[in-house]
PDB file of N, CA and C in Angstrom:
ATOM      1  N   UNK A   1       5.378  -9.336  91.720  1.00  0.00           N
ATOM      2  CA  UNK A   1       6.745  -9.814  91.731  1.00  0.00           C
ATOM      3  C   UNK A   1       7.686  -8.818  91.057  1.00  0.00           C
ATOM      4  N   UNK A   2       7.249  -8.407  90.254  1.00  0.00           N
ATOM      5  CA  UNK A   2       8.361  -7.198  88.990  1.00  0.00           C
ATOM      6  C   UNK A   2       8.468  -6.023  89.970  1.00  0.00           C
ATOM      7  N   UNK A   3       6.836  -5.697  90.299  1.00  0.00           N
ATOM      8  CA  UNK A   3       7.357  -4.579  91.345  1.00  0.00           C
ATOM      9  C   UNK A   3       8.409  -4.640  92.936  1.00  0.00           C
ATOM     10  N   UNK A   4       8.300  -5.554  93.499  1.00  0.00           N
ATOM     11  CA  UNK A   4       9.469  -6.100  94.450  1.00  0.00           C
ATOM     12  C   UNK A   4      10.586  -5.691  93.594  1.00  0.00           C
ATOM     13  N   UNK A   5      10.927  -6.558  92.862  1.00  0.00           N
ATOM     14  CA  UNK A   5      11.901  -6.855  92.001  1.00  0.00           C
ATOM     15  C   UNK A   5      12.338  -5.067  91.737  1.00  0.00           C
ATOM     16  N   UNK A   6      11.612  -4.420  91.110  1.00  0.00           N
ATOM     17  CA  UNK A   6      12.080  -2.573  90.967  1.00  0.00           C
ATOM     18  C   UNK A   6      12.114  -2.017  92.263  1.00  0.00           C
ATOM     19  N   UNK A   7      11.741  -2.349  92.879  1.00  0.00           N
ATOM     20  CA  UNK A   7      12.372  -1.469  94.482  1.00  0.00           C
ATOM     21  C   UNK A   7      12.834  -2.399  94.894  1.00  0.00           C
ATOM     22  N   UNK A   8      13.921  -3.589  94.796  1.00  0.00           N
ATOM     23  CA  UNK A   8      14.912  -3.937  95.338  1.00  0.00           C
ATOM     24  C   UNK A   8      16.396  -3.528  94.533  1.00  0.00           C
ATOM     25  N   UNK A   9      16.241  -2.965  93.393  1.00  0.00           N
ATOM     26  CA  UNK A   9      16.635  -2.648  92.124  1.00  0.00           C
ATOM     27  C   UNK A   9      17.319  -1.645  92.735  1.00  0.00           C
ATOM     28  N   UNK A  10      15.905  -0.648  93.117  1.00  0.00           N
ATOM     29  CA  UNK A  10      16.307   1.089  93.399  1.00  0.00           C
ATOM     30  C   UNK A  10      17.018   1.134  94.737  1.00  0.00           C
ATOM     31  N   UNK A  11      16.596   0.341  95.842  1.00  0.00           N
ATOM     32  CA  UNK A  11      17.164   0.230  96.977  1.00  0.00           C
ATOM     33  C   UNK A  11      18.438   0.103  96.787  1.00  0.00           C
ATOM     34  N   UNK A  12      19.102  -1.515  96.287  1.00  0.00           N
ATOM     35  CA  UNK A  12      20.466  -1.136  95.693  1.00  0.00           C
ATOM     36  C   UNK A  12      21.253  -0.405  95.302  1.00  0.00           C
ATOM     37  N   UNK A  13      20.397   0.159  94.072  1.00  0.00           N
ATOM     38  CA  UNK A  13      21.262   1.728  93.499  1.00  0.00           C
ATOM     39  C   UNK A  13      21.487   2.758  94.528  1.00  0.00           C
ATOM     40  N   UNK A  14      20.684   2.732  95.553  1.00  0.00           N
ATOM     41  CA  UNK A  14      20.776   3.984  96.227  1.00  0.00           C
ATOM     42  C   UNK A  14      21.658   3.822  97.150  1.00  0.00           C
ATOM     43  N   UNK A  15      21.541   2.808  97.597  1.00  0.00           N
ATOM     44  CA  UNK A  15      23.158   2.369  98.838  1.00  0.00           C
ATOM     45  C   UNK A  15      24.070   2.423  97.573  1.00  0.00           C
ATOM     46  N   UNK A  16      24.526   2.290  96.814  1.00  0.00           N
ATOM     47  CA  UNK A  16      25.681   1.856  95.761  1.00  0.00           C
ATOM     48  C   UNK A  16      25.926   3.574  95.863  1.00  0.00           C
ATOM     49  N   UNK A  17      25.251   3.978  95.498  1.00  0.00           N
ATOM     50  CA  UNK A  17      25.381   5.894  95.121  1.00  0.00           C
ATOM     51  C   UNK A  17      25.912   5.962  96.598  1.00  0.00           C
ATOM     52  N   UNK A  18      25.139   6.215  97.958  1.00  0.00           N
ATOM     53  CA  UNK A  18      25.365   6.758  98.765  1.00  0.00           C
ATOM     54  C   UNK A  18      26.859   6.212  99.356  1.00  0.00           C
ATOM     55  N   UNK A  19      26.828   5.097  99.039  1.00  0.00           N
ATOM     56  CA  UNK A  19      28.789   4.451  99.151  1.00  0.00           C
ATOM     57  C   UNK A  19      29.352   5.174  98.234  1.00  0.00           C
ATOM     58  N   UNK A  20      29.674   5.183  97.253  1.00  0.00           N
ATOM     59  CA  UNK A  20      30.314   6.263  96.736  1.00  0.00           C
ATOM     60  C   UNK A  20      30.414   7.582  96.856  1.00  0.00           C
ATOM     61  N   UNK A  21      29.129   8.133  97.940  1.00  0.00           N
ATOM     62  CA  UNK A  21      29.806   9.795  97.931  1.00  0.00           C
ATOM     63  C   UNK A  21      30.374   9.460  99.434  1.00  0.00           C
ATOM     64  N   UNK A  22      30.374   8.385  99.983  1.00  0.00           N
ATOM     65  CA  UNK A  22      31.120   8.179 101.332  1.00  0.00           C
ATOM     66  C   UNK A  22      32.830   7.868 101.118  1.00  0.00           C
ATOM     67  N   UNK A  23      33.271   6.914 100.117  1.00  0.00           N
ATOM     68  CA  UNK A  23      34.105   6.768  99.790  1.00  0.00           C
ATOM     69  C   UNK A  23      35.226   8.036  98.729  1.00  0.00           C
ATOM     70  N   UNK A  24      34.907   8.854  98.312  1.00  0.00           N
ATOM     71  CA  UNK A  24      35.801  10.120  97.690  1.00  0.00           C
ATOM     72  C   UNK A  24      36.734   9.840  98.281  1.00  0.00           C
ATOM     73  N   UNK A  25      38.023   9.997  97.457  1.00  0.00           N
ATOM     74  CA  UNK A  25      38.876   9.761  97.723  1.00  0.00           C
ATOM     75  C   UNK A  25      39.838  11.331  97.867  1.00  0.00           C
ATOM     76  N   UNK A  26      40.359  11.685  98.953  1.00  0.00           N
ATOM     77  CA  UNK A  26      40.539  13.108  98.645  1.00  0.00           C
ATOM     78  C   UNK A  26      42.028  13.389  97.719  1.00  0.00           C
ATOM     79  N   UNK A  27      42.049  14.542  96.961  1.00  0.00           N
ATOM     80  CA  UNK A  27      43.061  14.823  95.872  1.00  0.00           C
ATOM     81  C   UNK A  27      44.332  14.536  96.759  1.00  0.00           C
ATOM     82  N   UNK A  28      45.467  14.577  96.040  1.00  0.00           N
ATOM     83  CA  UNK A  28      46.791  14.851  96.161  1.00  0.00           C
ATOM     84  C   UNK A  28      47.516  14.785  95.275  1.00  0.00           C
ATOM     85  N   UNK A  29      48.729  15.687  95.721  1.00  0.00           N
ATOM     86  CA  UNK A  29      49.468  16.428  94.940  1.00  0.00           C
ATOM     87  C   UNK A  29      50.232  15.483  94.727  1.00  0.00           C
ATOM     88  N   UNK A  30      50.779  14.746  93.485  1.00  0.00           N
ATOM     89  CA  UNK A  30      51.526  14.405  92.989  1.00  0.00           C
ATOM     90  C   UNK A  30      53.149  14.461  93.156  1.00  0.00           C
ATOM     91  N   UNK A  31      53.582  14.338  93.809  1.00  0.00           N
ATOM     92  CA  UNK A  31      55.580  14.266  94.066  1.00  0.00           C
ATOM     93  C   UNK A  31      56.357  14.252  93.104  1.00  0.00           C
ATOM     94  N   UNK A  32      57.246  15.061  92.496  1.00  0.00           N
ATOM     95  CA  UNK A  32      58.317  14.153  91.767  1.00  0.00           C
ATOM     96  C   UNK A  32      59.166  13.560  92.218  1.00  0.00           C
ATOM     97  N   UNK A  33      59.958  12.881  91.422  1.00  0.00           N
ATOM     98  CA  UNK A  33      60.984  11.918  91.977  1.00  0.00           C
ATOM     99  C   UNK A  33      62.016  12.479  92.105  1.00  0.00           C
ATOM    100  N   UNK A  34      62.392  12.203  93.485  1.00  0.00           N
ATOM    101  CA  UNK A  34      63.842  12.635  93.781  1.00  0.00           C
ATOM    102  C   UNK A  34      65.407  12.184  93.224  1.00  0.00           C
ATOM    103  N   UNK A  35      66.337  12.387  93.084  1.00  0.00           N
ATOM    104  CA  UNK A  35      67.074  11.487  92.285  1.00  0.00           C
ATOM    105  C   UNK A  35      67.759  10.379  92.773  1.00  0.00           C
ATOM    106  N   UNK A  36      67.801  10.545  94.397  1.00  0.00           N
ATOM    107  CA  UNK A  36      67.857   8.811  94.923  1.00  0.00           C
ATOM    108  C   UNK A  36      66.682   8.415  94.591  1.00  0.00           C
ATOM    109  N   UNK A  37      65.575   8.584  94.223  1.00  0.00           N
ATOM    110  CA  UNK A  37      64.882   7.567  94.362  1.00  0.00           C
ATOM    111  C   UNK A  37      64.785   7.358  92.700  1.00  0.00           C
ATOM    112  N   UNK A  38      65.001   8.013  91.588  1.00  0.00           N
ATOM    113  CA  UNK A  38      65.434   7.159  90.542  1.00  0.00           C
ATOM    114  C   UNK A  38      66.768   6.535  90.392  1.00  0.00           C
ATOM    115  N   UNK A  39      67.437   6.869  91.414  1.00  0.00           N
ATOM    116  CA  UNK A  39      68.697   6.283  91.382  1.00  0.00           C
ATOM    117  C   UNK A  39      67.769   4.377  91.732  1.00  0.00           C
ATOM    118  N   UNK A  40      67.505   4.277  92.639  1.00  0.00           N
ATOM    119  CA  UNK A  40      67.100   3.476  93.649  1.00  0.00           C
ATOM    120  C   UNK A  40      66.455   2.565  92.155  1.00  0.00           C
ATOM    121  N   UNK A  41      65.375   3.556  91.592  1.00  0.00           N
ATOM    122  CA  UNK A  41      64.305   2.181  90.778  1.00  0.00           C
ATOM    123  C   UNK A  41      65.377   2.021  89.639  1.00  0.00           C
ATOM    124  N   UNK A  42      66.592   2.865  88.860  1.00  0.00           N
ATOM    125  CA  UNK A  42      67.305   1.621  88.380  1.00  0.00           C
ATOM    126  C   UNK A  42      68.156   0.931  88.946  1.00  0.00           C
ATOM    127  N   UNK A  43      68.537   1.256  90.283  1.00  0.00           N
ATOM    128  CA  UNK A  43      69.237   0.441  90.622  1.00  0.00           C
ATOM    129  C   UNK A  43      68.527  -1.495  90.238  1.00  0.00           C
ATOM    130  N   UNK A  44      67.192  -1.042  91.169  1.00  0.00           N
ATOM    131  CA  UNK A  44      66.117  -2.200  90.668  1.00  0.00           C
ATOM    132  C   UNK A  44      65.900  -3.245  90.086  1.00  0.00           C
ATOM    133  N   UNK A  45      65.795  -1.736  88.288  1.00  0.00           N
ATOM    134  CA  UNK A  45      65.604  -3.027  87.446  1.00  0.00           C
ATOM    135  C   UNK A  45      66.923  -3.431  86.749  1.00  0.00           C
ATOM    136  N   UNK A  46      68.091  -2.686  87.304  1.00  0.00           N
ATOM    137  CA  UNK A  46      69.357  -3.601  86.707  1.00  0.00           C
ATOM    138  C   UNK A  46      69.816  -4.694  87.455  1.00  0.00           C
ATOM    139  N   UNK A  47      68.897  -4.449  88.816  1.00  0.00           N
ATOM    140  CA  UNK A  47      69.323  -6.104  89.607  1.00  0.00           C
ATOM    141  C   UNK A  47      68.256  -7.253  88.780  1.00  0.00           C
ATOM    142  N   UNK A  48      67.081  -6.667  88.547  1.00  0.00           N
ATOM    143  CA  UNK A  48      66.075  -7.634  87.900  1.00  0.00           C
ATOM    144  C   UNK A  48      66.833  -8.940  86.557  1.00  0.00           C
ATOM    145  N   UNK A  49      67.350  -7.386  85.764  1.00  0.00           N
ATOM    146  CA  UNK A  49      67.871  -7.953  84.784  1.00  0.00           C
ATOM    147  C   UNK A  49      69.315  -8.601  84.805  1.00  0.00           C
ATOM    148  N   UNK A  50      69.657  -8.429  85.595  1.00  0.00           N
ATOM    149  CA  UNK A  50      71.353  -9.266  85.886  1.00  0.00           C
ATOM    150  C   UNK A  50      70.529 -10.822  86.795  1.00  0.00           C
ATOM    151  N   UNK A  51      69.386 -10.739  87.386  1.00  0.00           N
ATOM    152  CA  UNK A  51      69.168 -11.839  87.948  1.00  0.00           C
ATOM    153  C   UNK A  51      68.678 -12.912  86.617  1.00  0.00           C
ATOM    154  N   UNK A  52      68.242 -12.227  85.691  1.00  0.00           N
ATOM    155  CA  UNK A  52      67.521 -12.704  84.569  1.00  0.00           C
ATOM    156  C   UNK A  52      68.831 -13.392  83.788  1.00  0.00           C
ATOM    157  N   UNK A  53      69.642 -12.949  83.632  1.00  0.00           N
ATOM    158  CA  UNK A  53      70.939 -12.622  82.761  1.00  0.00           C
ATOM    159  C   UNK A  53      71.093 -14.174  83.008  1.00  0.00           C
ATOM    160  N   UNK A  54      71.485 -14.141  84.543  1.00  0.00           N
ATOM    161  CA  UNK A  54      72.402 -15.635  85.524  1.00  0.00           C
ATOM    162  C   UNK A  54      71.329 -16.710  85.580  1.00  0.00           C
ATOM    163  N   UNK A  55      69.813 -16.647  85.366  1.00  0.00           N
ATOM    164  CA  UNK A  55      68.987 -17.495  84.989  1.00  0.00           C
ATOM    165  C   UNK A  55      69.096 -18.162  83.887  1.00  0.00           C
ATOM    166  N   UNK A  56      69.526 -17.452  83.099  1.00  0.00           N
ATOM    167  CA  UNK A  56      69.377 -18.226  81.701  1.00  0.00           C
ATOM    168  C   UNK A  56      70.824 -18.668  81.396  1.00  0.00           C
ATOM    169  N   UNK A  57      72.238 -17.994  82.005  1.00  0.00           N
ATOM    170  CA  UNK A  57      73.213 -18.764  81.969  1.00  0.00           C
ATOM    171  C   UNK A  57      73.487 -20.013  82.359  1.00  0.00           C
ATOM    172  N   UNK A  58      72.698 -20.422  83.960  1.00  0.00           N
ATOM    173  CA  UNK A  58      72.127 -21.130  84.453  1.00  0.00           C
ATOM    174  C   UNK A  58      72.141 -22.436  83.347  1.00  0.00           C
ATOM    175  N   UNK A  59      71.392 -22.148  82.368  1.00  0.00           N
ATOM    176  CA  UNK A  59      70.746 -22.881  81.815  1.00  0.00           C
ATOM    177  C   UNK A  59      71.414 -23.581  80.316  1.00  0.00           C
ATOM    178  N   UNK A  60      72.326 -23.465  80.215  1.00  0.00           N
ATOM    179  CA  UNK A  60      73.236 -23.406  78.878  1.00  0.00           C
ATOM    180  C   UNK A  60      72.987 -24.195  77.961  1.00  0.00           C
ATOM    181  N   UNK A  61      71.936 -25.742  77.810  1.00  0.00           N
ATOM    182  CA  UNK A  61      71.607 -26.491  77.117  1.00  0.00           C
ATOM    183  C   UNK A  61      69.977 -25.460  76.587  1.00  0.00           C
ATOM    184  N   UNK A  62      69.629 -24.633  76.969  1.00  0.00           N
ATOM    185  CA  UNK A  62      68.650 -24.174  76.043  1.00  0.00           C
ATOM    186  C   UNK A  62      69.375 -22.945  75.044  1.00  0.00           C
ATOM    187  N   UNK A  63      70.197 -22.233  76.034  1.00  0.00           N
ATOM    188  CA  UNK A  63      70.543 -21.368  74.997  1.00  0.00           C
ATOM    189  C   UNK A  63      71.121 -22.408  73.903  1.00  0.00           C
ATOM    190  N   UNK A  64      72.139 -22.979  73.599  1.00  0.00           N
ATOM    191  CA  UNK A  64      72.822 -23.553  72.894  1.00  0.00           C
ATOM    192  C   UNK A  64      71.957 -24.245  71.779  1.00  0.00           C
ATOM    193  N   UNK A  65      71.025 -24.988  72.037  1.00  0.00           N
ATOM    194  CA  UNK A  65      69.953 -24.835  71.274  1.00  0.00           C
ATOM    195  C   UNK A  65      69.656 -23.992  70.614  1.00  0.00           C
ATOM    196  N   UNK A  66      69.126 -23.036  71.406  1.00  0.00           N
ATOM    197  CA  UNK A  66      68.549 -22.191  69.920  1.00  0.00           C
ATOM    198  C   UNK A  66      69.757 -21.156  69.362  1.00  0.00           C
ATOM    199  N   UNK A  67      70.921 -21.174  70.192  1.00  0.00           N
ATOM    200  CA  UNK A  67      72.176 -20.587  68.725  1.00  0.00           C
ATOM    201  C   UNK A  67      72.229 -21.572  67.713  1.00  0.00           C
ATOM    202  N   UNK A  68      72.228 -23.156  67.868  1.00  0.00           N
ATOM    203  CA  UNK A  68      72.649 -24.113  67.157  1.00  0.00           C
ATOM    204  C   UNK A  68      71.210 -24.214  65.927  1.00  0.00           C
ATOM    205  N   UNK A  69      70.216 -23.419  66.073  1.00  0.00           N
ATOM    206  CA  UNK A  69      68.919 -23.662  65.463  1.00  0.00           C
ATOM    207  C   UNK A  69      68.913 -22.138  64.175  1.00  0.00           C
ATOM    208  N   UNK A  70      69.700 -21.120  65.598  1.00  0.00           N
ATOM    209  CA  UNK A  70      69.427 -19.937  64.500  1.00  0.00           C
ATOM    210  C   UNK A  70      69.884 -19.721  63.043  1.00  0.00           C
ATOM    211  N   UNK A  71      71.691 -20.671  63.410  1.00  0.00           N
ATOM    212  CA  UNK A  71      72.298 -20.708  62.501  1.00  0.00           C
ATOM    213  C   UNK A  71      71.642 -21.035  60.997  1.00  0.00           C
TER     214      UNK A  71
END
Protein backbone atom coordinates (compact mmCIF):
# COMPACT_ATOMS: atom_id res chain seq x y z
CA UNK A 1 0.00 0.00 0.00
CA UNK A 2 2.90 2.76 0.98
CA UNK A 3 4.53 1.70 -2.12
CA UNK A 4 1.36 2.58 -4.48
CA UNK A 5 0.97 5.38 -2.36
CA UNK A 6 5.06 6.65 -3.41
CA UNK A 7 4.54 6.22 -7.04
CA UNK A 8 1.31 7.91 -7.06
CA UNK A 9 3.21 10.64 -5.08
CA UNK A 10 6.05 10.72 -7.84
CA UNK A 11 3.64 10.42 -10.73
CA UNK A 12 2.00 13.62 -9.48
CA UNK A 13 5.13 15.50 -8.97
CA UNK A 14 6.15 14.77 -12.31
CA UNK A 15 3.02 16.02 -14.24
CA UNK A 16 3.06 19.11 -11.68
CA UNK A 17 6.92 19.78 -12.90
CA UNK A 18 6.23 18.98 -16.49
CA UNK A 19 3.07 21.66 -16.31
CA UNK A 20 5.17 24.09 -15.23
CA UNK A 21 7.91 23.98 -17.80
CA UNK A 22 4.77 24.02 -20.26
CA UNK A 23 3.29 26.97 -18.72
CA UNK A 24 6.55 29.78 -18.64
CA UNK A 25 5.33 32.60 -18.98
CA UNK A 26 7.40 34.58 -21.55
CA UNK A 27 9.26 38.03 -20.27
CA UNK A 28 8.09 41.49 -21.10
CA UNK A 29 9.17 44.64 -21.14
CA UNK A 30 7.59 46.71 -18.83
CA UNK A 31 5.86 50.23 -20.32
CA UNK A 32 5.88 53.40 -18.67
CA UNK A 33 3.08 55.42 -18.24
CA UNK A 34 2.16 57.79 -20.59
CA UNK A 35 0.81 61.01 -19.24
CA UNK A 36 -2.79 60.54 -20.47
CA UNK A 37 -2.79 57.63 -18.97
CA UNK A 38 -1.79 59.08 -15.51
CA UNK A 39 -3.83 61.77 -16.34
CA UNK A 40 -6.71 59.12 -16.83
CA UNK A 41 -5.89 56.98 -13.29
CA UNK A 42 -6.29 60.33 -11.39
CA UNK A 43 -8.77 61.34 -13.12
CA UNK A 44 -10.18 57.86 -11.49
CA UNK A 45 -9.47 58.07 -8.21
CA UNK A 46 -10.77 61.69 -7.87
CA UNK A 47 -14.09 60.41 -9.28
CA UNK A 48 -13.80 57.49 -6.60
CA UNK A 49 -13.36 59.95 -3.99
CA UNK A 50 -15.95 62.69 -4.89
CA UNK A 51 -18.38 59.58 -5.21
CA UNK A 52 -17.31 58.75 -1.60
CA UNK A 53 -17.51 62.47 -0.56
CA UNK A 54 -21.66 62.54 -1.85
CA UNK A 55 -22.07 59.09 -0.02
CA UNK A 56 -21.52 60.18 3.14
CA UNK A 57 -23.21 63.63 2.56
CA UNK A 58 -25.94 61.48 1.61
CA UNK A 59 -26.01 60.53 4.93
CA UNK A 60 -26.03 63.55 7.38
CA UNK A 61 -27.54 61.88 10.56
CA UNK A 62 -24.24 59.82 10.91
CA UNK A 63 -21.93 62.43 10.27
CA UNK A 64 -23.66 64.71 12.77
CA UNK A 65 -23.30 62.17 15.20
CA UNK A 66 -20.05 61.72 15.41
CA UNK A 67 -19.23 65.77 15.19
CA UNK A 68 -21.81 65.94 18.09
CA UNK A 69 -19.67 62.95 19.94
CA UNK A 70 -16.19 64.41 19.03
CA UNK A 71 -16.90 67.50 20.70
Amino acid sequence: MAIQLESLVESIKSKVRSLKKKTKKKPYVKMDKSASVRVEIRSRKAKKLIDKTLQAADRPEIWGFVILNNK
